[in-house]
PDB file of N, CA and C in Angstrom:
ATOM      1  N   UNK A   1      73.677 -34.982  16.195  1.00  0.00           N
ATOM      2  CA  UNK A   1      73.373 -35.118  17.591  1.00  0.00           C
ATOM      3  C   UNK A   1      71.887 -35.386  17.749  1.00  0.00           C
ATOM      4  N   UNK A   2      71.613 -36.398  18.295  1.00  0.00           N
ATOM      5  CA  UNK A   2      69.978 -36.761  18.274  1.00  0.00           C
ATOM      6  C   UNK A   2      69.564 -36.310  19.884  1.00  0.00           C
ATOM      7  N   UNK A   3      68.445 -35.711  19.665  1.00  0.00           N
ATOM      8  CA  UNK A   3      68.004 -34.583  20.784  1.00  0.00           C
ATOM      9  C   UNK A   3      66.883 -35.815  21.636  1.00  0.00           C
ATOM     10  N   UNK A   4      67.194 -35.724  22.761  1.00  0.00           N
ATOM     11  CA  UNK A   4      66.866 -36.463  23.613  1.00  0.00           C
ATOM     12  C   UNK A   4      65.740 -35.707  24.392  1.00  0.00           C
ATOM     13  N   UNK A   5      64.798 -37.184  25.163  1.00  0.00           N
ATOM     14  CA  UNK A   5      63.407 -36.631  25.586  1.00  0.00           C
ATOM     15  C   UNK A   5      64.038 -35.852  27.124  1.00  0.00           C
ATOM     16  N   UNK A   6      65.405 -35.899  27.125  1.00  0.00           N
ATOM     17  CA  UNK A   6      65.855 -35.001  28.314  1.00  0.00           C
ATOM     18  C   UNK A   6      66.288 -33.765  28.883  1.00  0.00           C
ATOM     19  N   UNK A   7      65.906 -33.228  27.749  1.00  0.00           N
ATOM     20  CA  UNK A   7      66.406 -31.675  27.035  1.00  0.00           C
ATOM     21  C   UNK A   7      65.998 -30.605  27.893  1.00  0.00           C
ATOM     22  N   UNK A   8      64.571 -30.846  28.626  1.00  0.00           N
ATOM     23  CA  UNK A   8      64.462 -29.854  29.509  1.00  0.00           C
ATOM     24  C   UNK A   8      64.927 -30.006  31.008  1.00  0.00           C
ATOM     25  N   UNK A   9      65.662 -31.462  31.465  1.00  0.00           N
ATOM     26  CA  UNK A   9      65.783 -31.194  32.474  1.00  0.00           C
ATOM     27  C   UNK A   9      67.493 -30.763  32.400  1.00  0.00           C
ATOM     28  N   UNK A  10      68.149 -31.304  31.056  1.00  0.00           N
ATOM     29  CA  UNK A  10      69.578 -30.984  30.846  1.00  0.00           C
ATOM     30  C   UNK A  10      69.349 -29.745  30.911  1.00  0.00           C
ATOM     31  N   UNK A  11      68.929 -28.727  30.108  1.00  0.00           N
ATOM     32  CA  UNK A  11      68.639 -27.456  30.169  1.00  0.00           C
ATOM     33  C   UNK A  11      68.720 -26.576  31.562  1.00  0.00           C
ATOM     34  N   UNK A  12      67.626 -27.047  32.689  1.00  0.00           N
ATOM     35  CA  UNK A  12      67.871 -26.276  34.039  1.00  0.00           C
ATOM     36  C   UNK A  12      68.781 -26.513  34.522  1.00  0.00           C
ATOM     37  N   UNK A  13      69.089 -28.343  34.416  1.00  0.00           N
ATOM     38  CA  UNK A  13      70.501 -28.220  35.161  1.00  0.00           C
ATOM     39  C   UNK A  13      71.505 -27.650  34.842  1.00  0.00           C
ATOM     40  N   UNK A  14      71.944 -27.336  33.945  1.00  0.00           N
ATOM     41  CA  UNK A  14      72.983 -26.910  33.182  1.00  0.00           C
ATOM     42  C   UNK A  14      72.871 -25.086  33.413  1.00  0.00           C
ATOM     43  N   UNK A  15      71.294 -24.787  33.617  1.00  0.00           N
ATOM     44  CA  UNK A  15      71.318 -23.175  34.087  1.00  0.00           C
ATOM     45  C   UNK A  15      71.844 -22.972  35.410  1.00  0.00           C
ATOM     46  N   UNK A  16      71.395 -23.963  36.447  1.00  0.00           N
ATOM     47  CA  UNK A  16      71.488 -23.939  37.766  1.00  0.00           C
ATOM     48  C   UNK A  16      72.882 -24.347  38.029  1.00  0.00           C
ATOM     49  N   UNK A  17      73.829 -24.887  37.270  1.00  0.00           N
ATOM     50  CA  UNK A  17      75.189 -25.389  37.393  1.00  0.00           C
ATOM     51  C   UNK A  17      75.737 -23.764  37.189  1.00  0.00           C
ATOM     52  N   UNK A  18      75.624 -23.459  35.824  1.00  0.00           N
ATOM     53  CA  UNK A  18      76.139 -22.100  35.445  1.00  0.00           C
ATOM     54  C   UNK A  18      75.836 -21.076  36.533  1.00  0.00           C
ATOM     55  N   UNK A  19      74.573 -21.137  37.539  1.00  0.00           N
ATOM     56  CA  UNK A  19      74.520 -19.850  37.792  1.00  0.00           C
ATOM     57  C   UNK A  19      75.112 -20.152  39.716  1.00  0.00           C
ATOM     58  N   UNK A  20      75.160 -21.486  39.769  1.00  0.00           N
ATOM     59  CA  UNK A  20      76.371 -22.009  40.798  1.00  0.00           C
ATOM     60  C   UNK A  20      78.337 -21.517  40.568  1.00  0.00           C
ATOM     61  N   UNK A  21      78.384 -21.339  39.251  1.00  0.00           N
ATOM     62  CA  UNK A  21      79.627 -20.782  38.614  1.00  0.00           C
ATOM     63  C   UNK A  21      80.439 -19.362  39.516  1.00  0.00           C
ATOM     64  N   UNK A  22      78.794 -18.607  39.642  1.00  0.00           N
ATOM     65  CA  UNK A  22      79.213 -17.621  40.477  1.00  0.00           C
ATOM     66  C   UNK A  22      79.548 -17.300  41.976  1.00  0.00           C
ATOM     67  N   UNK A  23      79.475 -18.701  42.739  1.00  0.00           N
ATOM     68  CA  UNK A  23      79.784 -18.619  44.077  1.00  0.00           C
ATOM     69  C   UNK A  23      78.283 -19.662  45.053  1.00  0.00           C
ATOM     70  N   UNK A  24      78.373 -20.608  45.682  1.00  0.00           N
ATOM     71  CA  UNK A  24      77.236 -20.723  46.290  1.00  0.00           C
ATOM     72  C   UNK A  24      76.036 -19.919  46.391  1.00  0.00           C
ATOM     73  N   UNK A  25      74.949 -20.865  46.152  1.00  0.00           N
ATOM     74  CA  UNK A  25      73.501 -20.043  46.472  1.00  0.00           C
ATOM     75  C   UNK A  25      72.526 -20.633  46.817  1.00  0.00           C
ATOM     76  N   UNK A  26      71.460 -20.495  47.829  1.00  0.00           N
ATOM     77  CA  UNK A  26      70.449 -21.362  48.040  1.00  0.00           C
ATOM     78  C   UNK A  26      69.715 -21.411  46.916  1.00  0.00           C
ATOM     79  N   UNK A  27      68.501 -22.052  47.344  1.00  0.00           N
ATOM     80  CA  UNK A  27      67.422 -22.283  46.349  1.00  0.00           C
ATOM     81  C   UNK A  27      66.524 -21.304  45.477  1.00  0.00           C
ATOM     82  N   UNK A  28      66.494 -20.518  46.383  1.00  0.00           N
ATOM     83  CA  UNK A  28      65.280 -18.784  46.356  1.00  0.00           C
ATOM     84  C   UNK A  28      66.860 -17.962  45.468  1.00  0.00           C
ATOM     85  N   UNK A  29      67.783 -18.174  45.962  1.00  0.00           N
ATOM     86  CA  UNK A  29      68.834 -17.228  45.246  1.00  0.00           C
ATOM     87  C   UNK A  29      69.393 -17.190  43.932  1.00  0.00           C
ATOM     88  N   UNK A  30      68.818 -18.964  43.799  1.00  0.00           N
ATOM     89  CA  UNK A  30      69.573 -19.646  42.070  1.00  0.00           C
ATOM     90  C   UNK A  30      67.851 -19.245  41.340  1.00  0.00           C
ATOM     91  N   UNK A  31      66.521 -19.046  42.113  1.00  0.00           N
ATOM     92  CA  UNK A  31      65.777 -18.799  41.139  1.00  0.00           C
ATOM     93  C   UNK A  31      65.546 -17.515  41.058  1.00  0.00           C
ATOM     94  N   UNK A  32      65.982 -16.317  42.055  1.00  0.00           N
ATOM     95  CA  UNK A  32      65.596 -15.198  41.347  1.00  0.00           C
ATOM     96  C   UNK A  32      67.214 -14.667  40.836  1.00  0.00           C
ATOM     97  N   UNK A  33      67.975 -15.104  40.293  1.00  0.00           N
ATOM     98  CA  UNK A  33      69.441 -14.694  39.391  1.00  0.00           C
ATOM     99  C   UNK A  33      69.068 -14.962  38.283  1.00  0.00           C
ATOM    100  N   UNK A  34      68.374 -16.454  38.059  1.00  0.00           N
ATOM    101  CA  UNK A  34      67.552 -17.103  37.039  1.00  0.00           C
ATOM    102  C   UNK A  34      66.659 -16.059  36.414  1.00  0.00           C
ATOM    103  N   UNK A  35      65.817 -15.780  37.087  1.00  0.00           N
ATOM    104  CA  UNK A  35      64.975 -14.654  36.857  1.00  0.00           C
ATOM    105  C   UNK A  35      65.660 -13.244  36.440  1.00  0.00           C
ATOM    106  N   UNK A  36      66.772 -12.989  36.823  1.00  0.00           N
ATOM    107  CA  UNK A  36      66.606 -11.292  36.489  1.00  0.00           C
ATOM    108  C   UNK A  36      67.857 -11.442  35.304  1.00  0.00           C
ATOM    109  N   UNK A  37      68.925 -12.713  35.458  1.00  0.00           N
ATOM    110  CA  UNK A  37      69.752 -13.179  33.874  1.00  0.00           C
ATOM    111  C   UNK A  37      68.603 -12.922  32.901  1.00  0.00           C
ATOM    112  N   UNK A  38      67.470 -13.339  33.090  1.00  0.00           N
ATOM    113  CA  UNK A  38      66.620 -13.685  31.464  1.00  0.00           C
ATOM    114  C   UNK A  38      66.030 -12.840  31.901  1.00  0.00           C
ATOM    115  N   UNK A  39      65.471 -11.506  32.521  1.00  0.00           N
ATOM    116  CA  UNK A  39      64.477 -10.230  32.520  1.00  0.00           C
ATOM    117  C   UNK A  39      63.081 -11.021  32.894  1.00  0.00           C
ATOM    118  N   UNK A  40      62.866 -11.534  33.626  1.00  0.00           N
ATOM    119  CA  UNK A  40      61.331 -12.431  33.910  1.00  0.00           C
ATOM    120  C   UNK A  40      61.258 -12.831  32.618  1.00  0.00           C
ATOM    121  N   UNK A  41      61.702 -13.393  32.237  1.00  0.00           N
ATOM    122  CA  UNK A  41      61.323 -14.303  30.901  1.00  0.00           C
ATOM    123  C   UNK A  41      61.175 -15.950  31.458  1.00  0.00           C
ATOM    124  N   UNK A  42      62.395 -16.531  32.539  1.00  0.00           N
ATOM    125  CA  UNK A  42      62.731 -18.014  32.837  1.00  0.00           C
ATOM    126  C   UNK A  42      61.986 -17.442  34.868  1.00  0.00           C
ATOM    127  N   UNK A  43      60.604 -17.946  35.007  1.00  0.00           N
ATOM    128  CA  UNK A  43      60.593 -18.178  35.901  1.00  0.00           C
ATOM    129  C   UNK A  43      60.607 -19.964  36.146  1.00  0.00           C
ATOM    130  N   UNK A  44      61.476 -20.065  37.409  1.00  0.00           N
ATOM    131  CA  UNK A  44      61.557 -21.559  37.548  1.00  0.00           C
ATOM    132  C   UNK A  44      60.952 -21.990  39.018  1.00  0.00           C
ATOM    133  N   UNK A  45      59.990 -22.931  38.941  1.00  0.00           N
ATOM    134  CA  UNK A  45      59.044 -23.260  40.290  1.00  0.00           C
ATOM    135  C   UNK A  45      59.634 -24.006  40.954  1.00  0.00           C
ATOM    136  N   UNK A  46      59.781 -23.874  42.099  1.00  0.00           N
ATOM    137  CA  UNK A  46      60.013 -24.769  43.405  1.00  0.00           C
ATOM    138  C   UNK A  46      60.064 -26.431  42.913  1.00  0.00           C
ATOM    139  N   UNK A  47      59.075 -26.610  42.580  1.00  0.00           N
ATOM    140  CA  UNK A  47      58.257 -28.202  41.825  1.00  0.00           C
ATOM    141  C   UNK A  47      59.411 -28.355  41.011  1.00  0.00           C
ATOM    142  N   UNK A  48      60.281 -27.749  40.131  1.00  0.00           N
ATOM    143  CA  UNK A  48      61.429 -28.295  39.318  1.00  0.00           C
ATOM    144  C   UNK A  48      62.703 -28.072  39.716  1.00  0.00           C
ATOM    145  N   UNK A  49      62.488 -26.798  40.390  1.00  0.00           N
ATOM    146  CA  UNK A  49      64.137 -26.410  40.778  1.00  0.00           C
ATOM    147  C   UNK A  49      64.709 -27.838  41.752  1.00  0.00           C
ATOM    148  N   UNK A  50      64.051 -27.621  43.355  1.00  0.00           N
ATOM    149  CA  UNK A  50      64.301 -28.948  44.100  1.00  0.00           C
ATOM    150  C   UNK A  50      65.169 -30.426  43.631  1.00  0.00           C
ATOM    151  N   UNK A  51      63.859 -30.712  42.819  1.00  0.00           N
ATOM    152  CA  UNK A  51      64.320 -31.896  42.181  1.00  0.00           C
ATOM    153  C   UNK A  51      65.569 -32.023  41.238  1.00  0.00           C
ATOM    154  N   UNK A  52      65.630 -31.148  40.779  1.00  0.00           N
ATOM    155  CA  UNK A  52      66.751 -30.713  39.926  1.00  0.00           C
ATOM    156  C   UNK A  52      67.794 -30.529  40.864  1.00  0.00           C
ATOM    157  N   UNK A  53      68.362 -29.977  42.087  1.00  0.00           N
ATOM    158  CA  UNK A  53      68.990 -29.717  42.990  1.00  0.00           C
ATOM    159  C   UNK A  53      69.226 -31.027  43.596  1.00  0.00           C
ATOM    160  N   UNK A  54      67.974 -31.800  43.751  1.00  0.00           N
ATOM    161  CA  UNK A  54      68.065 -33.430  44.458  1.00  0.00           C
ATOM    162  C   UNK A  54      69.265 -34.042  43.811  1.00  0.00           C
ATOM    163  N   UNK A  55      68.890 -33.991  42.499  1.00  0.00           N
ATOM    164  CA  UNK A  55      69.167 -34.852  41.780  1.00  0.00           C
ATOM    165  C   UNK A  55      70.639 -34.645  41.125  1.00  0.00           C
ATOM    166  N   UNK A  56      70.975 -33.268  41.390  1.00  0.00           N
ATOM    167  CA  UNK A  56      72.420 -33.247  40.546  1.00  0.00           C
ATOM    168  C   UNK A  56      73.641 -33.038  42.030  1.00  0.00           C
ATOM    169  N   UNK A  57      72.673 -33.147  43.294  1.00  0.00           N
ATOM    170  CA  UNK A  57      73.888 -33.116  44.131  1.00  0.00           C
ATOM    171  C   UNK A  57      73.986 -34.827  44.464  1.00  0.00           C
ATOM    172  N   UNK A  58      72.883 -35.508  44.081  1.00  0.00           N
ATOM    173  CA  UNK A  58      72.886 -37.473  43.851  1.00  0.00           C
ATOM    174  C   UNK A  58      73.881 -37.632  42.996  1.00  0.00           C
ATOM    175  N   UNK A  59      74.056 -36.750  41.592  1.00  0.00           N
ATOM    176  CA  UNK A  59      75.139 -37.215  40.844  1.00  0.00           C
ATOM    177  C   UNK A  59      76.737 -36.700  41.114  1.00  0.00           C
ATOM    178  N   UNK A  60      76.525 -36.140  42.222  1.00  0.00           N
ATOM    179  CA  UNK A  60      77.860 -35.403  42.430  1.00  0.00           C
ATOM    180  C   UNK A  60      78.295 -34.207  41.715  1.00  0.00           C
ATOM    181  N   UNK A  61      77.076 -33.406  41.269  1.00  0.00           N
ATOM    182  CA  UNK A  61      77.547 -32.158  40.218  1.00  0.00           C
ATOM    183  C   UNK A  61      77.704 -31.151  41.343  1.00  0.00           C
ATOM    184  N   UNK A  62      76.900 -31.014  42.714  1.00  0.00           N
ATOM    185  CA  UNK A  62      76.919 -29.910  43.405  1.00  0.00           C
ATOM    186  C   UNK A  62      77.187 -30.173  44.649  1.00  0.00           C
ATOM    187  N   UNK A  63      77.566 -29.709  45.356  1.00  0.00           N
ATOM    188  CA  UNK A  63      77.297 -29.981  47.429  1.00  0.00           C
ATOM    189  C   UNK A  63      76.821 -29.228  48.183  1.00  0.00           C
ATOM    190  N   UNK A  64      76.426 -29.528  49.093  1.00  0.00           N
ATOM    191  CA  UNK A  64      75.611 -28.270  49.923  1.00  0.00           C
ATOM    192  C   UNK A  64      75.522 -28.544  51.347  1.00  0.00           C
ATOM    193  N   UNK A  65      75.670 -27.349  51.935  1.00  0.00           N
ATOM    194  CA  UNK A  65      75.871 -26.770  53.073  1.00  0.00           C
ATOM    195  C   UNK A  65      75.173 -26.129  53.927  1.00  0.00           C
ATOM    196  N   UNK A  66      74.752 -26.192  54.994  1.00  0.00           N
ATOM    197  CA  UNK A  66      73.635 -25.401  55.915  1.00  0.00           C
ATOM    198  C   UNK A  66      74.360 -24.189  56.276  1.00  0.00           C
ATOM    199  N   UNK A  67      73.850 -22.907  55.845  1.00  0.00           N
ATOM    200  CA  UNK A  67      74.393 -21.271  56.303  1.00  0.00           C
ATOM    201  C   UNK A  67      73.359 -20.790  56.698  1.00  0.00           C
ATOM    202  N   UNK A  68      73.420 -19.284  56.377  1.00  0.00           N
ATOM    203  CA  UNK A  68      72.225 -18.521  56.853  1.00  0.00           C
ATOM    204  C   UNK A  68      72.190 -17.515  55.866  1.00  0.00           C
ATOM    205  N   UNK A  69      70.829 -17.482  55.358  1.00  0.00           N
ATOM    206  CA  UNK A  69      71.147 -16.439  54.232  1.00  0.00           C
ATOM    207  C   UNK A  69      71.020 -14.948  54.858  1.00  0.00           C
ATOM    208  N   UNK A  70      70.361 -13.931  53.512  1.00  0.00           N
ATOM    209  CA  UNK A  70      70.960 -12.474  53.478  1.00  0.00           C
ATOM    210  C   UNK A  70      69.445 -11.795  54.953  1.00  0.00           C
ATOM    211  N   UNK A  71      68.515 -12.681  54.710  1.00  0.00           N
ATOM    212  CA  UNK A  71      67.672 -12.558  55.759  1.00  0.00           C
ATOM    213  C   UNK A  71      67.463 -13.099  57.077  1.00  0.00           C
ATOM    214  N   UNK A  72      68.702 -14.239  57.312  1.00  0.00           N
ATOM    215  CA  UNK A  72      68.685 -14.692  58.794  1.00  0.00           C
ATOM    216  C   UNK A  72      67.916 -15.660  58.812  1.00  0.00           C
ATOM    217  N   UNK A  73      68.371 -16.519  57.919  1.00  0.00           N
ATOM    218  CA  UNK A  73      67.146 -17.852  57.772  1.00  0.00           C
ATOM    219  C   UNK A  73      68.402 -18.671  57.733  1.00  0.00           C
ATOM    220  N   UNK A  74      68.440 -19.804  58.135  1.00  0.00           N
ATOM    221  CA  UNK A  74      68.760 -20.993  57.317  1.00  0.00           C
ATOM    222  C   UNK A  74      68.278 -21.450  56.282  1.00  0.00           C
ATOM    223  N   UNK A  75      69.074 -21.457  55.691  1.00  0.00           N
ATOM    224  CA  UNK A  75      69.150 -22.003  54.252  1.00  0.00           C
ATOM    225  C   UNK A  75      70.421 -23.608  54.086  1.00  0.00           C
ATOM    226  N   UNK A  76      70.503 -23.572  53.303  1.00  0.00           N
ATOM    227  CA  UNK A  76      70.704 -24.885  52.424  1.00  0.00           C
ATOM    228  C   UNK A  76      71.419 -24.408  51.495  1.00  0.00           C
ATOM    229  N   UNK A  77      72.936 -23.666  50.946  1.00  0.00           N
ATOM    230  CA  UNK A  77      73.504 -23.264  49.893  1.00  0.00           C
ATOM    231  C   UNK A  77      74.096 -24.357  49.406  1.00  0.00           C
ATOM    232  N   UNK A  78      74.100 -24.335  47.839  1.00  0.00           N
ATOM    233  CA  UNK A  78      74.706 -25.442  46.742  1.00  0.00           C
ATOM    234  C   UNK A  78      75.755 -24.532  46.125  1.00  0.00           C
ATOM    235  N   UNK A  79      76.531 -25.815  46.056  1.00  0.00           N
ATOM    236  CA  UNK A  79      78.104 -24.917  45.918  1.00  0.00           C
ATOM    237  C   UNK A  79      78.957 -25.961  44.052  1.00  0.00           C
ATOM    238  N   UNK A  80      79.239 -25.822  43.046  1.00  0.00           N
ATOM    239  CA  UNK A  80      79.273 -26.867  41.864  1.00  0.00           C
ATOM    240  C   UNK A  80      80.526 -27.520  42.515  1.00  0.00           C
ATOM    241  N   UNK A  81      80.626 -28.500  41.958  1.00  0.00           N
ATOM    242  CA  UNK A  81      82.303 -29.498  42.100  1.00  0.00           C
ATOM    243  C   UNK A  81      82.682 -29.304  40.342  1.00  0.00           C
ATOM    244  N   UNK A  82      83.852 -29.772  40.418  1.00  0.00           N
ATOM    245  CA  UNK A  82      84.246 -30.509  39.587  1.00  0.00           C
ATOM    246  C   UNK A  82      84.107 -31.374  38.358  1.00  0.00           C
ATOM    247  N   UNK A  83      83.115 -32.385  39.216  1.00  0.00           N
ATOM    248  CA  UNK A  83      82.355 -32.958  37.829  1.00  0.00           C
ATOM    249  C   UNK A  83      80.950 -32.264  37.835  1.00  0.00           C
ATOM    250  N   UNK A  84      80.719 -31.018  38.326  1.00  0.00           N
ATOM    251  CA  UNK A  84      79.644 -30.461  37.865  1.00  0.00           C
ATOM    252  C   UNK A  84      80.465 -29.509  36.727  1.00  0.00           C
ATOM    253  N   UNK A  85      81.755 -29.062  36.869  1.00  0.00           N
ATOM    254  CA  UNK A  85      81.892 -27.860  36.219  1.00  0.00           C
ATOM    255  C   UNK A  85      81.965 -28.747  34.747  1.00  0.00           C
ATOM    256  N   UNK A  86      82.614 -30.043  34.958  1.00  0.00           N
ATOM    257  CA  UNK A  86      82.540 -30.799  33.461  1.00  0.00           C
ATOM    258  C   UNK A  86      81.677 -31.359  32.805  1.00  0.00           C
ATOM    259  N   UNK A  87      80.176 -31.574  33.913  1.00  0.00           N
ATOM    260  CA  UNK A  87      79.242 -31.897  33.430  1.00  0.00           C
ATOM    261  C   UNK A  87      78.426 -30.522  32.467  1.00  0.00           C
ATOM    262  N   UNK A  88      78.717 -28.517  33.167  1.00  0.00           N
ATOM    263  CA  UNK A  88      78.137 -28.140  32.324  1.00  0.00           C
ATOM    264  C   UNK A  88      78.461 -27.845  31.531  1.00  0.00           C
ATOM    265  N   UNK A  89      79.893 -27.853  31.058  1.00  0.00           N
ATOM    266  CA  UNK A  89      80.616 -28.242  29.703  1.00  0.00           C
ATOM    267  C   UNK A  89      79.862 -28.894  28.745  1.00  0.00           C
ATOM    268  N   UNK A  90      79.448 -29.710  29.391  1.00  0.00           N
ATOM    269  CA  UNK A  90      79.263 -30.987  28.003  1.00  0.00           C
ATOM    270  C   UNK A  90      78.058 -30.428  27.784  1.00  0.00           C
ATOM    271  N   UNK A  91      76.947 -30.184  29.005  1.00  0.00           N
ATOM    272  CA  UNK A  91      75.907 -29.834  28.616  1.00  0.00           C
ATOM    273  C   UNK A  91      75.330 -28.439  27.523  1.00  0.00           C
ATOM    274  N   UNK A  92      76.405 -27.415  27.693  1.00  0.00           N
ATOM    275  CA  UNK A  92      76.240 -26.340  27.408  1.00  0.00           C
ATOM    276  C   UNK A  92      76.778 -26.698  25.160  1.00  0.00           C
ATOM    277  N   UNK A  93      77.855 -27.370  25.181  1.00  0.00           N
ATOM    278  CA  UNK A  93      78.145 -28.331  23.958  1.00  0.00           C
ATOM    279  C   UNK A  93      77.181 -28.826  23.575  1.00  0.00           C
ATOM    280  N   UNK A  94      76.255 -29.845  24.256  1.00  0.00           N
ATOM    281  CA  UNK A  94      75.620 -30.549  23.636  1.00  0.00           C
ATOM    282  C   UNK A  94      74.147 -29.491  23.050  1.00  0.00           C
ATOM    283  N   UNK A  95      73.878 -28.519  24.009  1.00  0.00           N
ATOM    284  CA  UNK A  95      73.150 -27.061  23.859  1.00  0.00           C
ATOM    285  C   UNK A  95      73.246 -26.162  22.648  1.00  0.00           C
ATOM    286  N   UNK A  96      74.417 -26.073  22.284  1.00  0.00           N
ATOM    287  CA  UNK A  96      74.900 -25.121  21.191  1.00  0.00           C
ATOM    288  C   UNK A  96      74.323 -25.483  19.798  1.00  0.00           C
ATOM    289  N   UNK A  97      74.910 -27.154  19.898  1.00  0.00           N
ATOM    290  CA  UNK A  97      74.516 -28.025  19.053  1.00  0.00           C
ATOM    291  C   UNK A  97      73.109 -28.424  18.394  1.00  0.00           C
ATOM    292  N   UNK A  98      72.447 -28.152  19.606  1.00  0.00           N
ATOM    293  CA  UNK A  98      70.971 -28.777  19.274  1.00  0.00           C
ATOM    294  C   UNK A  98      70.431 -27.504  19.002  1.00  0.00           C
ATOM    295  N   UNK A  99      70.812 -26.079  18.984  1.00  0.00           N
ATOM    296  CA  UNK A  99      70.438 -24.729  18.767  1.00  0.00           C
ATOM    297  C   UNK A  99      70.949 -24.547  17.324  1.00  0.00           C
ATOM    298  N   UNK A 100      72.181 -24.963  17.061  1.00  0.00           N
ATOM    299  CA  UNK A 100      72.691 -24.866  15.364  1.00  0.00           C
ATOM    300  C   UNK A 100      71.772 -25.703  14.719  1.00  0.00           C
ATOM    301  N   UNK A 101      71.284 -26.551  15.142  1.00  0.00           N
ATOM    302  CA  UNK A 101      70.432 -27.414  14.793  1.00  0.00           C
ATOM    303  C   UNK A 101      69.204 -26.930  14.026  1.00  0.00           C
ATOM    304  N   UNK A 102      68.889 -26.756  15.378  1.00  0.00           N
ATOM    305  CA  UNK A 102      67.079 -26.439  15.117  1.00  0.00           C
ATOM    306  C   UNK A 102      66.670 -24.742  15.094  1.00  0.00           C
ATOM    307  N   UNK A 103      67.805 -23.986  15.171  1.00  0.00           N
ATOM    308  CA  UNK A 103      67.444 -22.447  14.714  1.00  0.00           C
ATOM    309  C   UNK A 103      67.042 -21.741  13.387  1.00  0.00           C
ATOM    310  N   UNK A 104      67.549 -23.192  12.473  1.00  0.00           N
ATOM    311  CA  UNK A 104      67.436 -22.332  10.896  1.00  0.00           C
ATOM    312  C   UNK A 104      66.196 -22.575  10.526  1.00  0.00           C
ATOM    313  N   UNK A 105      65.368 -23.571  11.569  1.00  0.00           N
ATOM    314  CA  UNK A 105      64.232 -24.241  11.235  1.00  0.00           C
ATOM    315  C   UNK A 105      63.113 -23.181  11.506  1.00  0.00           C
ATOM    316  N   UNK A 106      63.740 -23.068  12.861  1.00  0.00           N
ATOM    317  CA  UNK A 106      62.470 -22.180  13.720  1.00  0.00           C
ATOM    318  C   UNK A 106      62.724 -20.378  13.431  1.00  0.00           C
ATOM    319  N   UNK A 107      63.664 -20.366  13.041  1.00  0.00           N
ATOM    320  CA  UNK A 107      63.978 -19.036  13.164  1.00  0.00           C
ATOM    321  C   UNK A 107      64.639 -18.554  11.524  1.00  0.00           C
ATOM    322  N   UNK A 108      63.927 -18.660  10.609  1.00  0.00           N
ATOM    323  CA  UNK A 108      64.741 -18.617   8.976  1.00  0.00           C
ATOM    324  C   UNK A 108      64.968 -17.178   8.985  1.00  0.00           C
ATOM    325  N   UNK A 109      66.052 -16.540   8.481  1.00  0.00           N
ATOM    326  CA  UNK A 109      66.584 -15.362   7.988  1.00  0.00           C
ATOM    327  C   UNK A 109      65.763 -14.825   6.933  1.00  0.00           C
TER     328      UNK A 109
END
């Protein structure tokens, strides 16, 4: 599997698909789940999340809806489809792969 210069944006999307798995969430909600899944280890900035959100509800991975969140705001919740749930299939595959890969390298026993 030859690892592509796209790895980090496959990567968020594929977090932000997964953590869509669990039910709609706005923007502030997919980055602090993000945040407390990995213990403040994965903070993710506004500057990438967005675009990442732009861009995978352009490809039809997500849809979204105007609600109100847990504070009485409008928000903007993203909800996965279909070919998102098969897109993070592949992605999470193609993930595993490039980790069997490059773990014995970075990480020797």
């Amino acid at each position: 599997m030859p690892a592509t210069k796209d790895r980090l944006h496959g990567t968020l999307d594929a977090l932000v698909l997964k953590t869509l798995t669990f039910g709609p969430r706005h923007g502030y909600a997919i980055v602090r789940w993000l945040s407390e899944q990995t213990r403040d280890t994965l903070i993710v900035e506004e500057g990438s999340l967005y675009p990442a959100l732009y861009r995978m509800e352009r490809d039809g991975w997500i849809e979204a809806d105007w609600g109100t969140s847990e504070l009485g705001r409008k928000a903007k919740f993203y909800h996965i489809t279909d070919k998102g749930r098969r897109q993070l299939r592949d992605e999470t595959k193609e993930f595993a792969s490039f980790v069997a890969a490059v773990a014995p390298l970075l990480l020797p026993a």
